[in-house]
N, C-alpha and C. Protein backbone atom coordinates (compact mmCIF):
# COMPACT_ATOMS: atom_id res chain seq x y z
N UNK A 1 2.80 -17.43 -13.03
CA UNK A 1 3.12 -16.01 -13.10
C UNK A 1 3.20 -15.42 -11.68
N UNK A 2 4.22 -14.67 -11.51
CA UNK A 2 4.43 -14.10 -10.18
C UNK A 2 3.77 -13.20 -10.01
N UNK A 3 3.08 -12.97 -8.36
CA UNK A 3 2.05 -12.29 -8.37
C UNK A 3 2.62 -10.15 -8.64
N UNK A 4 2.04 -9.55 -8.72
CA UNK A 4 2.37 -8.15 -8.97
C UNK A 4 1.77 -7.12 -8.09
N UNK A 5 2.87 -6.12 -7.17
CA UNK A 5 2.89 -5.90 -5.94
C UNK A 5 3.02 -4.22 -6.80
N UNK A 6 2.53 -3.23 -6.57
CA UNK A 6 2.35 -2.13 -6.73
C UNK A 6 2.77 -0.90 -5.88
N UNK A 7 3.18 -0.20 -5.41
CA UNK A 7 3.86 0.67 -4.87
C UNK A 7 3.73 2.03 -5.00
N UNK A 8 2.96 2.98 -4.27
CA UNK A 8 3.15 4.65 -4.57
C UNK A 8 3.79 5.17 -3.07
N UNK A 9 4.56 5.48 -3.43
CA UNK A 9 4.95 6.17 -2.22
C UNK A 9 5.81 7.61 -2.62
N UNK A 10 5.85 8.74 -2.28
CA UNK A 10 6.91 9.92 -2.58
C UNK A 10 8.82 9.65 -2.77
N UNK A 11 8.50 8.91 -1.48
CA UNK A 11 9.81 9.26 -1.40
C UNK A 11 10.49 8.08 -1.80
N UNK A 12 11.72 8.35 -2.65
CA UNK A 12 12.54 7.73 -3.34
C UNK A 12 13.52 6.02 -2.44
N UNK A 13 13.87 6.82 -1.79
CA UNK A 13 14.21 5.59 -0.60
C UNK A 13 13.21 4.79 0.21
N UNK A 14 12.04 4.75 0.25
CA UNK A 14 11.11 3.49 0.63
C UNK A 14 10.74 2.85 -1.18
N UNK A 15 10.61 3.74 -2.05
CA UNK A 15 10.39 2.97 -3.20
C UNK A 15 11.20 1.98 -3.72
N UNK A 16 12.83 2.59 -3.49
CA UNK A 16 13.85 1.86 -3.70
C UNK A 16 13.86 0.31 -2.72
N UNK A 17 13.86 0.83 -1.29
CA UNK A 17 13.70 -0.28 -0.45
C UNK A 17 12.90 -1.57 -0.55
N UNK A 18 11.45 -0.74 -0.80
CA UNK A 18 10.94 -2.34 -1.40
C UNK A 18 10.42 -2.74 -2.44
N UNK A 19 10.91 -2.03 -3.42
CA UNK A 19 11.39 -2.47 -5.00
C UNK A 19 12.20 -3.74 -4.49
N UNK A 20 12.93 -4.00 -4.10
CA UNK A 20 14.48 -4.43 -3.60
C UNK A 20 13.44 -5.87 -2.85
N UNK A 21 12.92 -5.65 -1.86
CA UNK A 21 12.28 -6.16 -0.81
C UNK A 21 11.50 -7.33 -1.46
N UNK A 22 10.76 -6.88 -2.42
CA UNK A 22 9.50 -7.58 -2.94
C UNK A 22 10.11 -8.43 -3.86
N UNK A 23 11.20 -7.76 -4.97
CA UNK A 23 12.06 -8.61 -5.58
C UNK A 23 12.34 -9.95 -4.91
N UNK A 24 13.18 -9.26 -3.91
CA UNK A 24 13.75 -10.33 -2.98
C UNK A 24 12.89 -12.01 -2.72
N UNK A 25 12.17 -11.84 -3.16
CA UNK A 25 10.89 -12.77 -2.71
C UNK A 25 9.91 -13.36 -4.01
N UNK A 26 10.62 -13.04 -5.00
CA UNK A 26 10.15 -13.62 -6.28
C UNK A 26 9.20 -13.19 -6.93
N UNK A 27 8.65 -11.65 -6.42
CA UNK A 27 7.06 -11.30 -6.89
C UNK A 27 7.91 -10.32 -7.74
N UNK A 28 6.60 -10.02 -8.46
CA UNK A 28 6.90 -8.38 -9.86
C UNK A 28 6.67 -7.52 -8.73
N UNK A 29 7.30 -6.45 -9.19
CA UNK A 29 7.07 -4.89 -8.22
C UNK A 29 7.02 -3.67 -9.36
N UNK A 30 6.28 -2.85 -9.47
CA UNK A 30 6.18 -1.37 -9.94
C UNK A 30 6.12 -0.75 -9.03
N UNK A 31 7.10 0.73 -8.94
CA UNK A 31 6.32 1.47 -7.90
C UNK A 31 5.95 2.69 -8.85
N UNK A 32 5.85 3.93 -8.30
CA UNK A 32 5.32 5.14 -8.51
C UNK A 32 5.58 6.14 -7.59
N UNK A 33 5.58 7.24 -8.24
CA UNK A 33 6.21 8.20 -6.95
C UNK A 33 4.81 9.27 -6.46
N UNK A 34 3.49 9.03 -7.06
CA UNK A 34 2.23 9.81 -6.93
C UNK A 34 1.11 8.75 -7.58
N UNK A 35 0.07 8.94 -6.97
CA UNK A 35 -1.38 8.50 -7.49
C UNK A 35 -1.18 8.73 -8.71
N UNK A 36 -1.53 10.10 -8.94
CA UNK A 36 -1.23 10.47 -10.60
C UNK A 36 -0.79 9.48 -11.40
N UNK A 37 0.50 9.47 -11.17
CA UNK A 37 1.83 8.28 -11.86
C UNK A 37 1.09 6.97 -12.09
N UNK A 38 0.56 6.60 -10.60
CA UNK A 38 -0.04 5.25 -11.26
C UNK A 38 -1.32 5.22 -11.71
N UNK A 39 -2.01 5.82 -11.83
CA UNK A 39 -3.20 6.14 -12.65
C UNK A 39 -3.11 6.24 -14.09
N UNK A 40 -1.61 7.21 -13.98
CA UNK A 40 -1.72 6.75 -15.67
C UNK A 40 -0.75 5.90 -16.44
N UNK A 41 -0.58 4.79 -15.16
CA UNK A 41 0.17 3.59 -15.72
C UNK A 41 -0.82 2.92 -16.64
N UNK A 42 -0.07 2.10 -17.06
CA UNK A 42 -1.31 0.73 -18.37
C UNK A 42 -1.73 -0.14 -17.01
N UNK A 43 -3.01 -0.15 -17.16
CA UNK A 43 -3.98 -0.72 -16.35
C UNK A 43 -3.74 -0.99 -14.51
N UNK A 44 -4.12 -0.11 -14.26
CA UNK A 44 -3.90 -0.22 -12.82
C UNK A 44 -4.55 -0.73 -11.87
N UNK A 45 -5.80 -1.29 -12.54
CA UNK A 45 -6.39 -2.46 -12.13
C UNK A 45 -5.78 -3.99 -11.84
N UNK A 46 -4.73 -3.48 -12.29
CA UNK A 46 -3.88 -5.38 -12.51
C UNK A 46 -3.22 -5.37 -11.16
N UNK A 47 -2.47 -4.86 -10.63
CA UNK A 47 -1.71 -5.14 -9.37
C UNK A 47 -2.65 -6.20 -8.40
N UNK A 48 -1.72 -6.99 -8.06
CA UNK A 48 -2.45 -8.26 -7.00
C UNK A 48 -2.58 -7.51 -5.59
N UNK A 49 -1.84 -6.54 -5.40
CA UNK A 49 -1.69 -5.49 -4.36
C UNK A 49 -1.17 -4.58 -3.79
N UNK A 50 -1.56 -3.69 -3.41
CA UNK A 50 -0.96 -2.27 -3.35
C UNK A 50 -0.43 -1.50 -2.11
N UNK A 51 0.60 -1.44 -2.03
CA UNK A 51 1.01 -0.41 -0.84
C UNK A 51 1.04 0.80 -1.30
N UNK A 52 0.41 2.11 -0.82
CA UNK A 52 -0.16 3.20 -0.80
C UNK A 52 0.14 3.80 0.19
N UNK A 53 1.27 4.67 0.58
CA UNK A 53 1.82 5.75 1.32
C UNK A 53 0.52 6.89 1.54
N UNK A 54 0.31 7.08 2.60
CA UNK A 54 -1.16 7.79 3.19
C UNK A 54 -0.99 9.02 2.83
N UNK A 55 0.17 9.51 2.85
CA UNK A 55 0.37 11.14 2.73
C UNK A 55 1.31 11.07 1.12
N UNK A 56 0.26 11.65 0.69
CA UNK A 56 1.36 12.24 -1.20
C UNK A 56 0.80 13.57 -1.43
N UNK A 57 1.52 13.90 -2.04
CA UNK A 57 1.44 15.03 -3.19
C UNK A 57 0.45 14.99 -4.16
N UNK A 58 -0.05 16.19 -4.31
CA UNK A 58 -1.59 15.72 -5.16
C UNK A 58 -2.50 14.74 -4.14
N UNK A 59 -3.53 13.82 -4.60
CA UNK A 59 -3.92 12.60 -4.18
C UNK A 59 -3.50 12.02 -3.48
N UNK A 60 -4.09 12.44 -2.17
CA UNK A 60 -3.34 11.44 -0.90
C UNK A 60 -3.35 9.78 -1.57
N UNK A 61 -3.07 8.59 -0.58
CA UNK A 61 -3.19 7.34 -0.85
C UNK A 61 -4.88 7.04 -0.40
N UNK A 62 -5.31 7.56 0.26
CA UNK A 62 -6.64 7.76 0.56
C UNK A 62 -7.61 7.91 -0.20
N UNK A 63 -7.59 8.81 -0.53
CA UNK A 63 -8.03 9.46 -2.07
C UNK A 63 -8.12 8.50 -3.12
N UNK A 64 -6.43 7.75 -3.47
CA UNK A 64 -6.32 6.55 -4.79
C UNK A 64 -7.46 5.41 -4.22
N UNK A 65 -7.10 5.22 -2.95
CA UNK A 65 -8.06 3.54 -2.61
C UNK A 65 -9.78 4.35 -2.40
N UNK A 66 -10.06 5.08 -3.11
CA UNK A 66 -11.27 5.00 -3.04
C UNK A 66 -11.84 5.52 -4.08
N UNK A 67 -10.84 6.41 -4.97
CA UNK A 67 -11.35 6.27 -6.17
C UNK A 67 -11.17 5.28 -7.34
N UNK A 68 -9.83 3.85 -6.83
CA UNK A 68 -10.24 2.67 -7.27
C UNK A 68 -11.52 1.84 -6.97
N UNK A 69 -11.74 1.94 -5.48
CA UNK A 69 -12.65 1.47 -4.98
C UNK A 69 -14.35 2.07 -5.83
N UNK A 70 -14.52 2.97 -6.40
CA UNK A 70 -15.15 3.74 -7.32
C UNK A 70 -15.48 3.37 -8.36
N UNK A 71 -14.51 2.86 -9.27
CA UNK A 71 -14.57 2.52 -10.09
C UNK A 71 -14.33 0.90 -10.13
N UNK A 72 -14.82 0.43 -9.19
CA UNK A 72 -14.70 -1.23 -9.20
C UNK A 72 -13.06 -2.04 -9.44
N UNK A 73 -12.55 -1.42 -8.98
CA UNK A 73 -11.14 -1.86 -9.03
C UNK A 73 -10.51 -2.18 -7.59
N UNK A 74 -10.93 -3.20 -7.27
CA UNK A 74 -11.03 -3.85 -6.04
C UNK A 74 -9.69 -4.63 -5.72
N UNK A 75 -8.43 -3.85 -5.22
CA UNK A 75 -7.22 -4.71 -4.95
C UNK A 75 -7.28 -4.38 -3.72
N UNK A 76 -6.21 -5.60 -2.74
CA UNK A 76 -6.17 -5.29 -1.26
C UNK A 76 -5.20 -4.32 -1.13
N UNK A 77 -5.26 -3.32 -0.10
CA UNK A 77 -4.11 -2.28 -0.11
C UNK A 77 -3.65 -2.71 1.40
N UNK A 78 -2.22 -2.29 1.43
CA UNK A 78 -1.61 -2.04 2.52
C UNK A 78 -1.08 -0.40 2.63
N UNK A 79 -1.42 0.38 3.61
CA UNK A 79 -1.08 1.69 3.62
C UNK A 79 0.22 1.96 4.42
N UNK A 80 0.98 2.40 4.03
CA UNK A 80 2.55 3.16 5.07
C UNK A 80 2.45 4.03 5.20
N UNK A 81 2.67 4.66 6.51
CA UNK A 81 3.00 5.88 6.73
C UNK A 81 3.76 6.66 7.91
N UNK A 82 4.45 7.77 7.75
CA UNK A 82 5.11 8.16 9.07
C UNK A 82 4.34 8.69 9.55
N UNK A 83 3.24 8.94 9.84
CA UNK A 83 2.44 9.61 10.69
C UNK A 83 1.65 8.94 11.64
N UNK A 84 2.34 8.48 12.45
CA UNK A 84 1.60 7.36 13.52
C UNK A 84 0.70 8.16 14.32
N UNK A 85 0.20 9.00 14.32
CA UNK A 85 -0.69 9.94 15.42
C UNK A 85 -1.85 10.59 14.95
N UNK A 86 -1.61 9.85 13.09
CA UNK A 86 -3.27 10.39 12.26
C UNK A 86 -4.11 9.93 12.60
N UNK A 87 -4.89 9.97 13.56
CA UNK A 87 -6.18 8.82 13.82
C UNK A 87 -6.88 8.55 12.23
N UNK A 88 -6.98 9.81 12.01
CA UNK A 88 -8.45 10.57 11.35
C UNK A 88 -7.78 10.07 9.94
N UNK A 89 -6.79 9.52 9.43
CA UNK A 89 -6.13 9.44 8.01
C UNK A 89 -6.53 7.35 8.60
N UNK A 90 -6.02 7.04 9.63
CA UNK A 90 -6.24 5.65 9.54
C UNK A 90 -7.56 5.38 9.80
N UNK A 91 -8.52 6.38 10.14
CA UNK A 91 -10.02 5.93 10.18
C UNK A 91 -10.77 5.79 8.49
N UNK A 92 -9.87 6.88 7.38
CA UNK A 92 -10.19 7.24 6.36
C UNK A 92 -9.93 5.85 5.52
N UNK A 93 -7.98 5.50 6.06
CA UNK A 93 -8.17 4.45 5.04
C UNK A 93 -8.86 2.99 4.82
N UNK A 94 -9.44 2.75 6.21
CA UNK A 94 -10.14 1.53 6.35
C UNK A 94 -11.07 1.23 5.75
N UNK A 95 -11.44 0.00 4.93
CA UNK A 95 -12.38 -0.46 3.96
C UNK A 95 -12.50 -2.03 3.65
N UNK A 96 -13.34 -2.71 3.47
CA UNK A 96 -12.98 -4.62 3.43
C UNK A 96 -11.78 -4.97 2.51
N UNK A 97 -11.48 -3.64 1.87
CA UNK A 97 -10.00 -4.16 1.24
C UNK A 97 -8.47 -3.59 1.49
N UNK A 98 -8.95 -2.87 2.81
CA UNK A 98 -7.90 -2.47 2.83
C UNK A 98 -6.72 -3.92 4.15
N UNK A 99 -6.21 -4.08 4.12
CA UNK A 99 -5.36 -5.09 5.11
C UNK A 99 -4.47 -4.74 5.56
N UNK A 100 -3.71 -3.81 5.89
CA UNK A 100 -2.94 -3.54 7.09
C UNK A 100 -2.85 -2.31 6.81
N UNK A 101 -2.11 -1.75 8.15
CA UNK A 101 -1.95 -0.20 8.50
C UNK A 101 -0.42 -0.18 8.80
N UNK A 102 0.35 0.33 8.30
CA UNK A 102 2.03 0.31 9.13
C UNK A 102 2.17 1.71 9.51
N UNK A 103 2.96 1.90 10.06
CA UNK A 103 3.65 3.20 10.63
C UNK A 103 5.45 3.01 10.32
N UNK A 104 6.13 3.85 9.95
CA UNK A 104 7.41 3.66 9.44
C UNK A 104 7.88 4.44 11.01
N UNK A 105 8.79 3.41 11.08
CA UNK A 105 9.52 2.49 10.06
C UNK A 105 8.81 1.19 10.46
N UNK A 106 8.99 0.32 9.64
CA UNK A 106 8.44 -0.93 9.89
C UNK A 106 9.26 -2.34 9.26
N UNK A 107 9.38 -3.36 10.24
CA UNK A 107 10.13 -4.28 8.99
C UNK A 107 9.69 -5.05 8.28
N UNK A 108 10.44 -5.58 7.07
CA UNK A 108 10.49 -6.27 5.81
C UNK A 108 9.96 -7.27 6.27
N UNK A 109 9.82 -8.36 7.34
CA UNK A 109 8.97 -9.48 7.40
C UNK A 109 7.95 -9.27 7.55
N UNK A 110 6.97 -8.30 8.06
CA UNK A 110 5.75 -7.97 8.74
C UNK A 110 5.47 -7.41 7.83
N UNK A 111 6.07 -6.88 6.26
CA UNK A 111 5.43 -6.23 5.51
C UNK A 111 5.22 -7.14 4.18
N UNK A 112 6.21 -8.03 4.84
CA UNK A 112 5.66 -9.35 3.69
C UNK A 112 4.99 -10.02 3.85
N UNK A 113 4.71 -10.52 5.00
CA UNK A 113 3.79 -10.77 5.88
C UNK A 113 2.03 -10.31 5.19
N UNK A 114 2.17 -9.26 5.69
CA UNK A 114 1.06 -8.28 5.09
C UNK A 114 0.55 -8.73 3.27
N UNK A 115 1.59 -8.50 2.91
CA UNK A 115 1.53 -8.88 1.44
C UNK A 115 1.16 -10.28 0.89
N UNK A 116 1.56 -11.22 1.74
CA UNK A 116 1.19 -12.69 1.65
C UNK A 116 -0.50 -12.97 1.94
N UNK A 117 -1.22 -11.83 3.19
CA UNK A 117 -2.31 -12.11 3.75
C UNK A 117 -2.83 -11.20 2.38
N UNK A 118 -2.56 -10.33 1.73
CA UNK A 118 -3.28 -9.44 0.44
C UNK A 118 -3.40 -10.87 -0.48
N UNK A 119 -2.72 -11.30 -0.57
CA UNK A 119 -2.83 -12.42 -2.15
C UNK A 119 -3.55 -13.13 -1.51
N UNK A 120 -4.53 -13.37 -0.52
CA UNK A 120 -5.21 -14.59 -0.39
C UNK A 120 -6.40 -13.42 0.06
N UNK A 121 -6.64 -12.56 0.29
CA UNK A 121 -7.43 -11.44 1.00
C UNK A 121 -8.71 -11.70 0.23
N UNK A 122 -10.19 -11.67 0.98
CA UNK A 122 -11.38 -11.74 0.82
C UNK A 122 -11.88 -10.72 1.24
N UNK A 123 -12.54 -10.00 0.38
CA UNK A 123 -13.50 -8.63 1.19
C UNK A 123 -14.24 -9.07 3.09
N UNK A 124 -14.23 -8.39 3.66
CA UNK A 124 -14.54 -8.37 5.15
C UNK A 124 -13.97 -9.21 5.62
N UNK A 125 -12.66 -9.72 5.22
CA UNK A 125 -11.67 -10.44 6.28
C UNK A 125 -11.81 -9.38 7.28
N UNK A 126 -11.14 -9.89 8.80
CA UNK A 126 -10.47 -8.63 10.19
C UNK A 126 -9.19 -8.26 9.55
N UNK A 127 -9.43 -6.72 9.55
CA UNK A 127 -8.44 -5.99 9.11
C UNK A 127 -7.14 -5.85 10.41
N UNK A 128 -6.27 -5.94 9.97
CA UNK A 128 -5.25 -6.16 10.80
C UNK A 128 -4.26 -5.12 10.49
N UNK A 129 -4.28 -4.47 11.95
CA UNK A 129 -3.48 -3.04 12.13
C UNK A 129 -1.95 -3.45 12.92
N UNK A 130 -1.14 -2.65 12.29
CA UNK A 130 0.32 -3.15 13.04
C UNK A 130 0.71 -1.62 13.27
N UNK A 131 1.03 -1.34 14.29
CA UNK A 131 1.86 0.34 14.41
C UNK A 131 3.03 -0.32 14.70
N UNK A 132 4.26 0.13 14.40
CA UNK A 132 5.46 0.16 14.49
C UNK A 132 6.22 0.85 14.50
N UNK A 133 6.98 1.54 15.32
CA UNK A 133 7.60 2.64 15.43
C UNK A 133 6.97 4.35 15.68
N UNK A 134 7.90 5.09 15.52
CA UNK A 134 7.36 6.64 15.49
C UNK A 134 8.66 7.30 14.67
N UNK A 135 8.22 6.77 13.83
CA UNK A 135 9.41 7.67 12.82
C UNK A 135 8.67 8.95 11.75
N UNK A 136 9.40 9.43 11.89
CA UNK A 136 8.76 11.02 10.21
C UNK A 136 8.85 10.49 8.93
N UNK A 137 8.14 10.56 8.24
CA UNK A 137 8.47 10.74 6.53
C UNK A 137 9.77 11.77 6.04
C-alpha cells in the first residue's frame, strides 16, 4: 500500500502543485484547503505525513500539529510557508515530529526529499531546516 501524504494549505495552486508532485512519485495524496477541512476528514490520524502551510485561515498549521500532537496523533509534519522572516512561527512549529521547515518557493526534489525522511522519521531525529527562497504567499 502506498504510503499517504496529507496536505493543508489555502491556496489552491500549491495544493494543486503537489497533489500533482506526490502523485508523480507513486504515493496517495489528500489535500485540504484549512485545518478545519482536515479535521473533519475520516480519520486524520492515518496520513503517513503531513505538509501543513504555517499561515491558514482559522487554525494556523501550528495550531493543527499540536492539537494532533494532543490528542496522540503523532505524524511527521513538514511545514511551508511564504513567510521566511517568522522566526517566532518557526520556533512555534518545532517538535520531535516535526521534519522540515521550507520557505516558498521551494523545489519538488527537496520536498520529496523531506517526505522520504517523514516515512522513516523517529521522534527526536535532528530536525532539518531548509529556507529557500523569499517569496509571498
Amino acid at each position: 500500500m502506498a504510503p499517504l501524504i496529507s496536505v493543508v494549505d489555502d491556496d489552491i495552486s500549491v495544493r494543486r502543485s503537489l497533489d500533482r508532485l506526490i502523485r508523480s512519485v507513486r504515493m496517495e495524496v489528500n489535500v485540504f484547503a484549512s485545518a478545519e477541512e482536515f479535521l473533519d476528514s475520516e480519520q486524520p490520524c492515518n496520513a503517513d505525513c503531513l505538509i501543513l502551510d504555517v499561515r491558514l485561515p482559522g487554525m494556523s498549521g501550528v495550531e493543527l500539529h499540536r492539537h494532533l500532537l494532543a490528542r496522540k496523533c503523532n505524524v511527521p509534519v513538514i511545514f511551508i510557508t511564504g513567510h521566511g522572516s517568522d522566526d517566532q512561527a518557526r520556533s512555534e512549529a518545532a517538535s520531535d515530529w516535526t521534519v522540515a521547515y521550507f520557505i516558498k518557493p521551494f523545489s519538488g526534489d527537496e520536498l520529496l526529499d523531506a517526505v522520504n525522511s517523514a516515512l522513516k522519521w523517529k521522534p527526536g531525529n535532528e530536525r532539518k531546516t531548509i529556507d529557500q527562497g523569499d517569496s509571498h504567499e
